[in-house]
PDB file of N, CA and C in Angstrom:
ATOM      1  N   UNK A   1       0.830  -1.177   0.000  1.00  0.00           N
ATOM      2  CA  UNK A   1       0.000   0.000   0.000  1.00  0.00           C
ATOM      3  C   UNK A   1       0.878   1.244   0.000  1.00  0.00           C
ATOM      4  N   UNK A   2       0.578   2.581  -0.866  1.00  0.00           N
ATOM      5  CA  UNK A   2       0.825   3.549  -1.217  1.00  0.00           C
ATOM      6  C   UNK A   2       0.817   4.670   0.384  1.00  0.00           C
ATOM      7  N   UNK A   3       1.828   4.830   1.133  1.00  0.00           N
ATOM      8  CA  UNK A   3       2.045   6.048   1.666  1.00  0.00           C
ATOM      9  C   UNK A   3       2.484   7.234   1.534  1.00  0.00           C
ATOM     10  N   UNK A   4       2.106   8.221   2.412  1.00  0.00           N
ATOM     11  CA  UNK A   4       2.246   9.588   1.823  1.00  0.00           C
ATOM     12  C   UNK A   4       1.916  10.256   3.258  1.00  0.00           C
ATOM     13  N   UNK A   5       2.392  11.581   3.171  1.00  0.00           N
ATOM     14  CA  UNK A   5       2.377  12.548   4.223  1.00  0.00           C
ATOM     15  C   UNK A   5       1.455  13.248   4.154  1.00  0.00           C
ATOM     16  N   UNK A   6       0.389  13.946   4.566  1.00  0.00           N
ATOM     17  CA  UNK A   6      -0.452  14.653   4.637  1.00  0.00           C
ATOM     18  C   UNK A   6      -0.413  15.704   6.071  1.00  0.00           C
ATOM     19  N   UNK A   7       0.267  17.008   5.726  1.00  0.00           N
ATOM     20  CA  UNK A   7       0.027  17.733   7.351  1.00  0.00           C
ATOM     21  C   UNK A   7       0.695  16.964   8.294  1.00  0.00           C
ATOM     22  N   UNK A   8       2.296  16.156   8.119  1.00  0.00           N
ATOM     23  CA  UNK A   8       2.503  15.571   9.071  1.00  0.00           C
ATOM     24  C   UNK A   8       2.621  14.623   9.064  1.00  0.00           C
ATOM     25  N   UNK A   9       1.499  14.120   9.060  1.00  0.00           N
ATOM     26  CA  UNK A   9       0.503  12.924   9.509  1.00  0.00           C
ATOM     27  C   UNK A   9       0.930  11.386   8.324  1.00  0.00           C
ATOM     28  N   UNK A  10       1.597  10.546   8.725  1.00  0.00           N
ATOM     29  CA  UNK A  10       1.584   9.132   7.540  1.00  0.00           C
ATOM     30  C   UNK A  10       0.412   8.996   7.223  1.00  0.00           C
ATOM     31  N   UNK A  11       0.017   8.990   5.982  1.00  0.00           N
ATOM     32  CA  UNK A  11      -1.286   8.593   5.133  1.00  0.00           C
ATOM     33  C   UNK A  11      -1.275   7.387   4.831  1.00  0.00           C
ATOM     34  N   UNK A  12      -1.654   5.758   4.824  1.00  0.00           N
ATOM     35  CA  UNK A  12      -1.791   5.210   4.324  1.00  0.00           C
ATOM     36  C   UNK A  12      -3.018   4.481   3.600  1.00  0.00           C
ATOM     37  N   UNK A  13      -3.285   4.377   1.976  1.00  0.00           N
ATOM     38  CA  UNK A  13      -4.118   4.171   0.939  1.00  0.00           C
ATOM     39  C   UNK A  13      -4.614   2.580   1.981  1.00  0.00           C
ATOM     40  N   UNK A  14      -5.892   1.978   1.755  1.00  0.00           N
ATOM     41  CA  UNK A  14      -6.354   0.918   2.241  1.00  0.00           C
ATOM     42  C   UNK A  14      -6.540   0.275   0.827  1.00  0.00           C
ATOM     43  N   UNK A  15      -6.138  -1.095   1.514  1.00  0.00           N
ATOM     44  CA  UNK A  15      -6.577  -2.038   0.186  1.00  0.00           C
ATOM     45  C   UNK A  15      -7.799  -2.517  -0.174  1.00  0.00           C
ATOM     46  N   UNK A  16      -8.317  -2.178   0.227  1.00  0.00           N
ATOM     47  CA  UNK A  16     -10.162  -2.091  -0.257  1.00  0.00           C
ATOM     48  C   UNK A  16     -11.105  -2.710   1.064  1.00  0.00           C
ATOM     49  N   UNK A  17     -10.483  -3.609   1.888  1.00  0.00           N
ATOM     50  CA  UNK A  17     -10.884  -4.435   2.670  1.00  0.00           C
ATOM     51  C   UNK A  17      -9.879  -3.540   4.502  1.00  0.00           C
ATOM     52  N   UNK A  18     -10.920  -3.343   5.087  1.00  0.00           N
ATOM     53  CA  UNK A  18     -10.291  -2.547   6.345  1.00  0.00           C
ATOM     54  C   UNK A  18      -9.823  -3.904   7.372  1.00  0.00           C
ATOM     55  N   UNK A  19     -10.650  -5.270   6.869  1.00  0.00           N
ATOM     56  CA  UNK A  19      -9.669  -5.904   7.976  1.00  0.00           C
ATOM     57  C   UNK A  19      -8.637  -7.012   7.972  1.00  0.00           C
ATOM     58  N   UNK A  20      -8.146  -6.944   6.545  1.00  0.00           N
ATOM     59  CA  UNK A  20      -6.904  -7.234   5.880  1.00  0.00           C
ATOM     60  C   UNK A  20      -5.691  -5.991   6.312  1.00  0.00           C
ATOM     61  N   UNK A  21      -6.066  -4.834   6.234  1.00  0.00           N
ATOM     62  CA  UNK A  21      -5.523  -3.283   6.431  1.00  0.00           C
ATOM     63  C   UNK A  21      -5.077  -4.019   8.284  1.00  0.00           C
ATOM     64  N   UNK A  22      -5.812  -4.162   9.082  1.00  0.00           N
ATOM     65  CA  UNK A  22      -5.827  -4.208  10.159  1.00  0.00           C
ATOM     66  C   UNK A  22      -5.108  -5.419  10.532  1.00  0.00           C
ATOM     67  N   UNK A  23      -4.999  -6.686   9.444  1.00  0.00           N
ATOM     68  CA  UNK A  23      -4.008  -7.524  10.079  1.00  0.00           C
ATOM     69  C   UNK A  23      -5.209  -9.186  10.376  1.00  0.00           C
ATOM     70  N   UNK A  24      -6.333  -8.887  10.179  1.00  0.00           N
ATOM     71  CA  UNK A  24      -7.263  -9.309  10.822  1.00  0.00           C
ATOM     72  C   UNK A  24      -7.085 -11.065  10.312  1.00  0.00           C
ATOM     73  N   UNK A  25      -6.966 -12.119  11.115  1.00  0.00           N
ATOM     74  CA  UNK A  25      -7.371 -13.688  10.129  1.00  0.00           C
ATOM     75  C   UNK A  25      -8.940 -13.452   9.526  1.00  0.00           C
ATOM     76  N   UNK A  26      -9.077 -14.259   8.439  1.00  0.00           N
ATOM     77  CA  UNK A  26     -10.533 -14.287   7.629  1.00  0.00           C
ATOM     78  C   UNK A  26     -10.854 -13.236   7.204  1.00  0.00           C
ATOM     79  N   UNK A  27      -9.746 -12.078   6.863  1.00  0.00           N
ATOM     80  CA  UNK A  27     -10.232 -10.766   6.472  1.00  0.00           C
ATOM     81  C   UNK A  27     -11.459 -10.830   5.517  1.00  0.00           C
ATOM     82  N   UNK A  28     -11.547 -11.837   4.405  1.00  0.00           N
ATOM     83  CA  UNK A  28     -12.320 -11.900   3.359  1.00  0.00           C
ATOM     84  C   UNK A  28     -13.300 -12.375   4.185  1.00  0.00           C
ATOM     85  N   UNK A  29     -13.145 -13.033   4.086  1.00  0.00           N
ATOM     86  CA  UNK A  29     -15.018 -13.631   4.982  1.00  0.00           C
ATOM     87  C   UNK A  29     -15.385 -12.213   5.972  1.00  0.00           C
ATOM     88  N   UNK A  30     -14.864 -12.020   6.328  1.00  0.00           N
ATOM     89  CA  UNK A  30     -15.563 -10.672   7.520  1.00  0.00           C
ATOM     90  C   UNK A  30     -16.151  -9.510   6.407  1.00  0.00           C
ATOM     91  N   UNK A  31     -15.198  -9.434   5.098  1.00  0.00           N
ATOM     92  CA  UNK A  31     -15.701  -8.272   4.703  1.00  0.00           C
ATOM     93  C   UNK A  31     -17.023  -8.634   3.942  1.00  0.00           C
ATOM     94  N   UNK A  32     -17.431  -9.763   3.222  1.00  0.00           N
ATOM     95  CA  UNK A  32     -18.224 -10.220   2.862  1.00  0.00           C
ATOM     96  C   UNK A  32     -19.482 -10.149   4.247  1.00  0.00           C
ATOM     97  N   UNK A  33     -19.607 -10.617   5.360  1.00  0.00           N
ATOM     98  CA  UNK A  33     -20.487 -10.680   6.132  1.00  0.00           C
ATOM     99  C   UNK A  33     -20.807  -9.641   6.570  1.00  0.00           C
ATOM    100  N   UNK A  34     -20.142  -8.074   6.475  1.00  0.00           N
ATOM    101  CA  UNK A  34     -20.132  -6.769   7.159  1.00  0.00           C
ATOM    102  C   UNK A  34     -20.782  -6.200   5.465  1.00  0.00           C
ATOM    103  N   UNK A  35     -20.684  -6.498   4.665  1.00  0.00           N
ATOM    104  CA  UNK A  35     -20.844  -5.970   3.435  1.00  0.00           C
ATOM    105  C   UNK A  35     -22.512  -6.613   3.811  1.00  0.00           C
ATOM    106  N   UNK A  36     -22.809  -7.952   4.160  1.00  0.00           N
ATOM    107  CA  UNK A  36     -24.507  -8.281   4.193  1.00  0.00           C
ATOM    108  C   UNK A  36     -24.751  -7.772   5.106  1.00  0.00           C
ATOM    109  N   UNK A  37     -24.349  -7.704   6.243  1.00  0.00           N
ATOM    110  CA  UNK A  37     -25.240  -7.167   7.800  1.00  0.00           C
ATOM    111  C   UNK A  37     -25.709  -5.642   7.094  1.00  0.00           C
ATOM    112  N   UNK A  38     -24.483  -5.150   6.640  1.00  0.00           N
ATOM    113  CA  UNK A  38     -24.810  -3.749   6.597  1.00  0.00           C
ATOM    114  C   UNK A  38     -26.260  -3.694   5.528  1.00  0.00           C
ATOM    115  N   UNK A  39     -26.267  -4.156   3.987  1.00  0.00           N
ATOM    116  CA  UNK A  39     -27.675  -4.493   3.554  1.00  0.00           C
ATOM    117  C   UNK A  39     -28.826  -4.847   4.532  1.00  0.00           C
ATOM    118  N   UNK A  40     -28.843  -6.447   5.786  1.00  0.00           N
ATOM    119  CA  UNK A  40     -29.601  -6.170   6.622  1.00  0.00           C
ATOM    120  C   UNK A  40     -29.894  -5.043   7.434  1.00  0.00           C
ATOM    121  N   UNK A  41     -28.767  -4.724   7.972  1.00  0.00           N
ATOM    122  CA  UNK A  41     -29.461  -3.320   8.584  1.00  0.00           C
ATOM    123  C   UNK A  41     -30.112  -1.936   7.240  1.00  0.00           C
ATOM    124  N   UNK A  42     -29.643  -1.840   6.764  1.00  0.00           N
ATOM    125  CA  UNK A  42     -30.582  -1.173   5.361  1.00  0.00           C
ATOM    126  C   UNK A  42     -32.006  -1.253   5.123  1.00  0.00           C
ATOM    127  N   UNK A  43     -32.316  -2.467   5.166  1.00  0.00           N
ATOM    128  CA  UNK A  43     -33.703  -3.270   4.803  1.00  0.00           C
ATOM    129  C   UNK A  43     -34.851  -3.275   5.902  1.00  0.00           C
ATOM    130  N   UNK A  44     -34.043  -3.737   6.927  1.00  0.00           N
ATOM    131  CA  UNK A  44     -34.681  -3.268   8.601  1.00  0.00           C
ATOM    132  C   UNK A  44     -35.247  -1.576   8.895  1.00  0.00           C
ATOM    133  N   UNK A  45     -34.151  -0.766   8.571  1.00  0.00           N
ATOM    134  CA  UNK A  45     -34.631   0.142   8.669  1.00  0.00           C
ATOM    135  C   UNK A  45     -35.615   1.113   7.530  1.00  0.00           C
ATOM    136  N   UNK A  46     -35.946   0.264   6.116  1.00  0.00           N
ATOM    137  CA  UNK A  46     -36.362   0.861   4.995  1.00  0.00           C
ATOM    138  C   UNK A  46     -37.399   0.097   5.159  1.00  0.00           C
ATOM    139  N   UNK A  47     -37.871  -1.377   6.105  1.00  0.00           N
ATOM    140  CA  UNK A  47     -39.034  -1.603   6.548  1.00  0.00           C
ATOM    141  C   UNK A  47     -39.947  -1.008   7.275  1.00  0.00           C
ATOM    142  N   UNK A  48     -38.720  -0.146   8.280  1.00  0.00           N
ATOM    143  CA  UNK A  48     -39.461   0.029   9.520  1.00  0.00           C
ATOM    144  C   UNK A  48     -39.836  -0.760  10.754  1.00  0.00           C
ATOM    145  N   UNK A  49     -39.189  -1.607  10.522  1.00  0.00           N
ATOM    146  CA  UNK A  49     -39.217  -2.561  11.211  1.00  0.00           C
ATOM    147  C   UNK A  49     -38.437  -2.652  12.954  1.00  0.00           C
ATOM    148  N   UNK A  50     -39.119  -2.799  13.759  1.00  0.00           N
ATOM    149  CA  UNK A  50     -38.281  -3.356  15.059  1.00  0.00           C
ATOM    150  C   UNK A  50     -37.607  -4.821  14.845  1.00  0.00           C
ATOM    151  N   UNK A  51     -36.484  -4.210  15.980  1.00  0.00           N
ATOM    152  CA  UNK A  51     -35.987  -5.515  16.269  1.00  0.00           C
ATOM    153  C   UNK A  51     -36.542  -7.093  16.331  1.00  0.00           C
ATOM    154  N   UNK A  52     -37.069  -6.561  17.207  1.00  0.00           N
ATOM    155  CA  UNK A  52     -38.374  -8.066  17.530  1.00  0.00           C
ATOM    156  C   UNK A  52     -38.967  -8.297  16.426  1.00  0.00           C
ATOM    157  N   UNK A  53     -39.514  -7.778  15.594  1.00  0.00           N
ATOM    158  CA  UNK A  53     -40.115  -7.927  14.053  1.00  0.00           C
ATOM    159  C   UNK A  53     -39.329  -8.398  13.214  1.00  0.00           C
ATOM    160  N   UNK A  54     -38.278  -7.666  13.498  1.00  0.00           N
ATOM    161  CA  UNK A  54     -36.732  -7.688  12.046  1.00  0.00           C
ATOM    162  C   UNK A  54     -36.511  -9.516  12.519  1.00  0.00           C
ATOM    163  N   UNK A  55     -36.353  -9.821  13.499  1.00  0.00           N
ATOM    164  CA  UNK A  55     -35.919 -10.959  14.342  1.00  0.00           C
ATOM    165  C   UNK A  55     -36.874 -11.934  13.868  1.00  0.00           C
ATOM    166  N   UNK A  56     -38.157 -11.616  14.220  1.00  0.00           N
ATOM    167  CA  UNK A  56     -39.261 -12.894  13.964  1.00  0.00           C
ATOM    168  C   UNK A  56     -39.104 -13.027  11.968  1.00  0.00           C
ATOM    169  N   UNK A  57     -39.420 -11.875  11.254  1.00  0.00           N
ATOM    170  CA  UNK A  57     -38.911 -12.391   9.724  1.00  0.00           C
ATOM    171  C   UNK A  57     -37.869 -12.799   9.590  1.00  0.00           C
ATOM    172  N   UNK A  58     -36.574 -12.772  10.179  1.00  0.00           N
ATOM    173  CA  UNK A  58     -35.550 -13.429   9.615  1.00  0.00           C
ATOM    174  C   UNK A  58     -35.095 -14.563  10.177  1.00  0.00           C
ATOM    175  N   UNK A  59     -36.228 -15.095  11.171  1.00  0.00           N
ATOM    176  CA  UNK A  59     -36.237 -16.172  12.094  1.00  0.00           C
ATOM    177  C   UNK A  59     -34.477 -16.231  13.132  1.00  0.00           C
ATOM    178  N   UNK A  60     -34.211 -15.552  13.456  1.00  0.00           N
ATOM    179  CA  UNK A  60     -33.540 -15.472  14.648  1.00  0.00           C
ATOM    180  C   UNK A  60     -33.820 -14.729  15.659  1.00  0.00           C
ATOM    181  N   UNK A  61     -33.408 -14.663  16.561  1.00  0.00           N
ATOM    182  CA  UNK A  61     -33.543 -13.743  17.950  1.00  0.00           C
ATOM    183  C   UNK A  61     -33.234 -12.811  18.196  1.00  0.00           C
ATOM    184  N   UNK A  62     -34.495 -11.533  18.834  1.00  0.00           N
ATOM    185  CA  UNK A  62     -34.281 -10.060  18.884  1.00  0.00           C
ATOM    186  C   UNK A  62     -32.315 -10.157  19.558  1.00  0.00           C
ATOM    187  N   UNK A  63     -32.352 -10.786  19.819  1.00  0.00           N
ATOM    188  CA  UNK A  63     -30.689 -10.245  20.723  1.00  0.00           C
ATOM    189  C   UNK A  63     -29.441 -10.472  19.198  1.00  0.00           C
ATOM    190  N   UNK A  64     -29.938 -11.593  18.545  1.00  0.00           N
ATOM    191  CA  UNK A  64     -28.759 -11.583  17.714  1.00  0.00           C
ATOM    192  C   UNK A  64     -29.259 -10.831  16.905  1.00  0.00           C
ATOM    193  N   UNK A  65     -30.519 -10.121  16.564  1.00  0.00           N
ATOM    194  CA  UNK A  65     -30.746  -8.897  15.687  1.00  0.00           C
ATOM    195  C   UNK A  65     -29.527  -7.487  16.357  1.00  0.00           C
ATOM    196  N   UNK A  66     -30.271  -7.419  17.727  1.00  0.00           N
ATOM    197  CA  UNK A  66     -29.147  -6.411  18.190  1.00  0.00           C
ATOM    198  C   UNK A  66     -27.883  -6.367  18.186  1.00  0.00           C
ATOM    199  N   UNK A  67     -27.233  -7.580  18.645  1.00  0.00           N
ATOM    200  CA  UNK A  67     -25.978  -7.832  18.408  1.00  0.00           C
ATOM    201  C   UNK A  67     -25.486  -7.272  16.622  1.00  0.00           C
ATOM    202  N   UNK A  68     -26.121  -7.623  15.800  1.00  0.00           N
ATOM    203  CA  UNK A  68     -25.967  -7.538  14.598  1.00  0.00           C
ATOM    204  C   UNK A  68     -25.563  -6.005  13.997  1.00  0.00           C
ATOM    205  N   UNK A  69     -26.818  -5.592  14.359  1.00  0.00           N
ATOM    206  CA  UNK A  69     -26.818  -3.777  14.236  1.00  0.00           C
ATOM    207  C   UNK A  69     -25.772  -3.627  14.971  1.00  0.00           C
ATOM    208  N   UNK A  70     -24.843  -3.647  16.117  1.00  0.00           N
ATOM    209  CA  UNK A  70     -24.195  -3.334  16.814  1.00  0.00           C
ATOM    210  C   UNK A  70     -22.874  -3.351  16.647  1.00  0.00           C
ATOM    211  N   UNK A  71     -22.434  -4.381  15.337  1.00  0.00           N
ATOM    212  CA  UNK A  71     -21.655  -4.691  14.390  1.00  0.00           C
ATOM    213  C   UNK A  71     -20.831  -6.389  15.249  1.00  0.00           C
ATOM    214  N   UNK A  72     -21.536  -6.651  15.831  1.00  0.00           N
ATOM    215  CA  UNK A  72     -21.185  -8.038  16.283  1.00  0.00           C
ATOM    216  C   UNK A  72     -21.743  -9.499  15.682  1.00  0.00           C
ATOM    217  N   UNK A  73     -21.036  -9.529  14.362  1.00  0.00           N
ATOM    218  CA  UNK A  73     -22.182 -10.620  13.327  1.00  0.00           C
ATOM    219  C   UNK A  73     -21.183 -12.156  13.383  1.00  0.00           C
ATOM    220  N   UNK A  74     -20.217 -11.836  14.266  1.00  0.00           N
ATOM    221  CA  UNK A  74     -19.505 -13.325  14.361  1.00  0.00           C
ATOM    222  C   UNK A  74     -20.202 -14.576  15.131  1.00  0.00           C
ATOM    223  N   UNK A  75     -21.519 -14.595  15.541  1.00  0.00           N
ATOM    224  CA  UNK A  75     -21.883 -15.726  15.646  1.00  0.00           C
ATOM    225  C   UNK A  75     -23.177 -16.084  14.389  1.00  0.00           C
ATOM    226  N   UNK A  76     -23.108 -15.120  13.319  1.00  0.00           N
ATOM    227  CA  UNK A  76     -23.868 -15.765  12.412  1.00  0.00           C
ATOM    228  C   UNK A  76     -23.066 -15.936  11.279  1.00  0.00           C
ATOM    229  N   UNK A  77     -23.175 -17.053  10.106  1.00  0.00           N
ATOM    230  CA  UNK A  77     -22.436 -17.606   9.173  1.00  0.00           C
ATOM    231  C   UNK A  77     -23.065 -16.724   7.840  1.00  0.00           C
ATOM    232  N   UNK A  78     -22.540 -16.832   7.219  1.00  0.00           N
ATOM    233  CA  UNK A  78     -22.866 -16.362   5.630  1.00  0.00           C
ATOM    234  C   UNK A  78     -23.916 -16.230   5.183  1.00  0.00           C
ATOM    235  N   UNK A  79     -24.142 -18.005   4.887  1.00  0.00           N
ATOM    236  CA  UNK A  79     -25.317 -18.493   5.024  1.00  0.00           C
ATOM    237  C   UNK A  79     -26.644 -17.980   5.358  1.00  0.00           C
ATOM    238  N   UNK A  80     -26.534 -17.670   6.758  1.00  0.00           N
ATOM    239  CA  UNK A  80     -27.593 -17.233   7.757  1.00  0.00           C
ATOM    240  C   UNK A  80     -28.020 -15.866   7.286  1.00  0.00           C
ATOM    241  N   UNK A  81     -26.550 -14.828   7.209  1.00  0.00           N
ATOM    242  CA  UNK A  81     -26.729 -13.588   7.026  1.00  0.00           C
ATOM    243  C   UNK A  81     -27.756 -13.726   5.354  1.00  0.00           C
ATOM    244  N   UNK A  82     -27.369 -14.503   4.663  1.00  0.00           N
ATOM    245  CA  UNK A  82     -28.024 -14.657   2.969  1.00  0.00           C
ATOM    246  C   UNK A  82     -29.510 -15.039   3.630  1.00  0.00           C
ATOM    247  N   UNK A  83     -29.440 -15.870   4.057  1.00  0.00           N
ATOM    248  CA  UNK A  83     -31.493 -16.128   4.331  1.00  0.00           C
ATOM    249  C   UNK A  83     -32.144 -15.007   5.155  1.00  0.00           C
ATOM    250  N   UNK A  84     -31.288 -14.235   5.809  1.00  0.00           N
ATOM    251  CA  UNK A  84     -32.450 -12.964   6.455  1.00  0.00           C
ATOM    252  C   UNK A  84     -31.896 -12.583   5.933  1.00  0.00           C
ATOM    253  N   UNK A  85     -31.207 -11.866   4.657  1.00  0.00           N
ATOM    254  CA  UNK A  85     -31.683 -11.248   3.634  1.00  0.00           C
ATOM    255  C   UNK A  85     -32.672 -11.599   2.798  1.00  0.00           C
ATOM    256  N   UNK A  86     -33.048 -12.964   2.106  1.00  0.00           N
ATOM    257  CA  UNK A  86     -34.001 -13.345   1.676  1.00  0.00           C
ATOM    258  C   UNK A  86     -35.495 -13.117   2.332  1.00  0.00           C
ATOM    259  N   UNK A  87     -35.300 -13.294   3.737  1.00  0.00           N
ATOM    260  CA  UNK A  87     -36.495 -13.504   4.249  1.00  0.00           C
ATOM    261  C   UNK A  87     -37.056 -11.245   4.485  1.00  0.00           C
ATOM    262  N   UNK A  88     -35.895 -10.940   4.102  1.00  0.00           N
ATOM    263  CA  UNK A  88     -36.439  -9.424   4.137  1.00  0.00           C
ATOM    264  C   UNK A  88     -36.827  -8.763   2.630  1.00  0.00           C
ATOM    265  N   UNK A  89     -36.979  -9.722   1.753  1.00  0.00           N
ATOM    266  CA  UNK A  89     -37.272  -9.403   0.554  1.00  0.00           C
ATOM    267  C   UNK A  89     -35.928  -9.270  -0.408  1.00  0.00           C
ATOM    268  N   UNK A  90     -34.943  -9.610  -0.725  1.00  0.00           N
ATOM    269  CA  UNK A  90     -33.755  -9.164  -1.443  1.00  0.00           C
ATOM    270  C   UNK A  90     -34.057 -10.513  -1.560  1.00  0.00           C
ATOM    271  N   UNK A  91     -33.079 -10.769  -3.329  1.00  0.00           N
ATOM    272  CA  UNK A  91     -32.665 -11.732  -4.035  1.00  0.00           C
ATOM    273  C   UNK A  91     -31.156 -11.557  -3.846  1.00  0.00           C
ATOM    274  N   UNK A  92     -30.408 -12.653  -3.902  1.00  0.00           N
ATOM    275  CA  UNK A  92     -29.328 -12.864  -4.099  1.00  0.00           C
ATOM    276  C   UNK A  92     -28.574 -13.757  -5.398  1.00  0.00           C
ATOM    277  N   UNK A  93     -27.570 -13.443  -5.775  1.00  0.00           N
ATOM    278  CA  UNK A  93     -27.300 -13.735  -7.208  1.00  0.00           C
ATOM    279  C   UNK A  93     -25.587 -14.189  -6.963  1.00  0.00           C
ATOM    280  N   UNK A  94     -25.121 -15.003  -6.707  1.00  0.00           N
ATOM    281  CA  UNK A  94     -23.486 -15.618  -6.442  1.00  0.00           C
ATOM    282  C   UNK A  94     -23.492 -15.764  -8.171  1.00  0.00           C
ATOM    283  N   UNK A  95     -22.203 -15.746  -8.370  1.00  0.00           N
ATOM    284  CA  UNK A  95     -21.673 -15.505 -10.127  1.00  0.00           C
ATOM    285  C   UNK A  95     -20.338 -16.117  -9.915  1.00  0.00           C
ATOM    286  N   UNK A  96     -20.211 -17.328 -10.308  1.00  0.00           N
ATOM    287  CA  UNK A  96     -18.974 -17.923 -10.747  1.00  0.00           C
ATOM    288  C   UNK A  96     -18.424 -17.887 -12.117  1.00  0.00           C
ATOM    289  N   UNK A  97     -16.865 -17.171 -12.256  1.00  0.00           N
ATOM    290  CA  UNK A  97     -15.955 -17.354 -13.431  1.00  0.00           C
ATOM    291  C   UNK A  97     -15.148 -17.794 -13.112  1.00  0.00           C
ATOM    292  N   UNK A  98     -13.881 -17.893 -14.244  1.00  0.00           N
ATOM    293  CA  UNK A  98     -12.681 -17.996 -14.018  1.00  0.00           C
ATOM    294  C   UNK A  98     -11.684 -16.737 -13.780  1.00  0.00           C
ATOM    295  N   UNK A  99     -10.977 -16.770 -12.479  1.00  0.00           N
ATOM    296  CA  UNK A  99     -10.501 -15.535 -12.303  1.00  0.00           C
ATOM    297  C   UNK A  99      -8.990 -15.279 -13.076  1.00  0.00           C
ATOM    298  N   UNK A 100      -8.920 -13.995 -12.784  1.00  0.00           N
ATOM    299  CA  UNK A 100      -7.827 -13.698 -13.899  1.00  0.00           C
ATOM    300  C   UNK A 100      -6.317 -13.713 -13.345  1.00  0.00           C
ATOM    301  N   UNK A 101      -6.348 -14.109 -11.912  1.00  0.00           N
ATOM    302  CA  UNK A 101      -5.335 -14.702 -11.366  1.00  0.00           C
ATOM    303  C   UNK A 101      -4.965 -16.377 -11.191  1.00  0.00           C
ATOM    304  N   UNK A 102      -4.038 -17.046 -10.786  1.00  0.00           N
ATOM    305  CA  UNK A 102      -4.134 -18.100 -10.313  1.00  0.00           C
ATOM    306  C   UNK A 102      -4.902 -18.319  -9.139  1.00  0.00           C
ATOM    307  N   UNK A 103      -5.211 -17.492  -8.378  1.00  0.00           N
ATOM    308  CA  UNK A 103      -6.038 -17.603  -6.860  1.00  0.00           C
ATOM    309  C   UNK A 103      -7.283 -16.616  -7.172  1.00  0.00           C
ATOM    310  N   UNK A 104      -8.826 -17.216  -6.929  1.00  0.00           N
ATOM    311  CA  UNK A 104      -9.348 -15.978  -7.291  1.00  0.00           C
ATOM    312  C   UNK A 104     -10.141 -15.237  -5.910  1.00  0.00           C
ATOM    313  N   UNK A 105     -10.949 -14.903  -6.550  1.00  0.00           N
ATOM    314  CA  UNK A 105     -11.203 -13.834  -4.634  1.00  0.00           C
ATOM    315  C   UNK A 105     -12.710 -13.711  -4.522  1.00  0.00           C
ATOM    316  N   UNK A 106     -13.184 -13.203  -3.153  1.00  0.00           N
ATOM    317  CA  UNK A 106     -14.984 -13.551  -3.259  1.00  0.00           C
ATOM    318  C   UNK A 106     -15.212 -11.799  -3.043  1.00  0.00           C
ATOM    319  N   UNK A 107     -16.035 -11.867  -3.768  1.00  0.00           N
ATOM    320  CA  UNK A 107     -16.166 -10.228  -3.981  1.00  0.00           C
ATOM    321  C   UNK A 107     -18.051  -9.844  -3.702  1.00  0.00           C
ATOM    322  N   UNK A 108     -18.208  -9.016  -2.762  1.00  0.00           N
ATOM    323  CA  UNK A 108     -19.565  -8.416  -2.780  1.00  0.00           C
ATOM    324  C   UNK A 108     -20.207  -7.334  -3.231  1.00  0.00           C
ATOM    325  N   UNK A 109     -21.162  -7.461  -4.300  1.00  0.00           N
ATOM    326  CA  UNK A 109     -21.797  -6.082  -5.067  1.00  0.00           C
ATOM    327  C   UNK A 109     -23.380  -6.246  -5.065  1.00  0.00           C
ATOM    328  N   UNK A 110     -23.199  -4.646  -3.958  1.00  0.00           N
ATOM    329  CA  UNK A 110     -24.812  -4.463  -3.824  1.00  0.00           C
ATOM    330  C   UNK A 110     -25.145  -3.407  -4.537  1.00  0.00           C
TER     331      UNK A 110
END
């Protein structure tokens, strides 16, 4: 990554993903699941919806709704996060190619 001075201050450019930047294990999987929570929380609030409501449609529990909004989504899987999106009205669309590296990468576009 590209540094630079700004006022002082070390600037450093992020590589698209803040918890790869941060060092984080499973950077990819986290950014993928923070990329859906954040759509769930979107949808929740463009429902209007409470917790307890948001919770009973997406069939889990007002607490792991809260937890969720709260940005604590490590006890729900991918998976999970994809069906309460479904169950809040969104389609989902996974797209397999061949990538243009030898290793390819999982990428989220909402």
């Amino acid at each position: 990554m590209a540094k630079r001075m700004i006022k002082g201050i070390d600037v450093e450019n992020s590589s698209g993903n803040i918890f790869a930047d941060l060092g984080l294990p499973n950077a990819g999987k986290l950014k993928i699941k923070s990329g859906l929570v954040i759509e769930i929380t979107k949808a929740i609030r463009r429902l209007g919806l409470t917790q307890q409501a948001a919770a009973k449609r997406m069939g889990i529990t007002q607490a792991k709704v809260s937890d969720m909004m709260r940005g604590d989504f490590t006890n729900l899987s991918e998976r999970k996060l994809m069906d309460c999106l479904n169950r809040l009205g969104y389609d989902i669309e996974i797209k397999v190619k061949p990538a243009a590296q030898s290793i390819g990468h999982l990428t989220l576009a909402v």
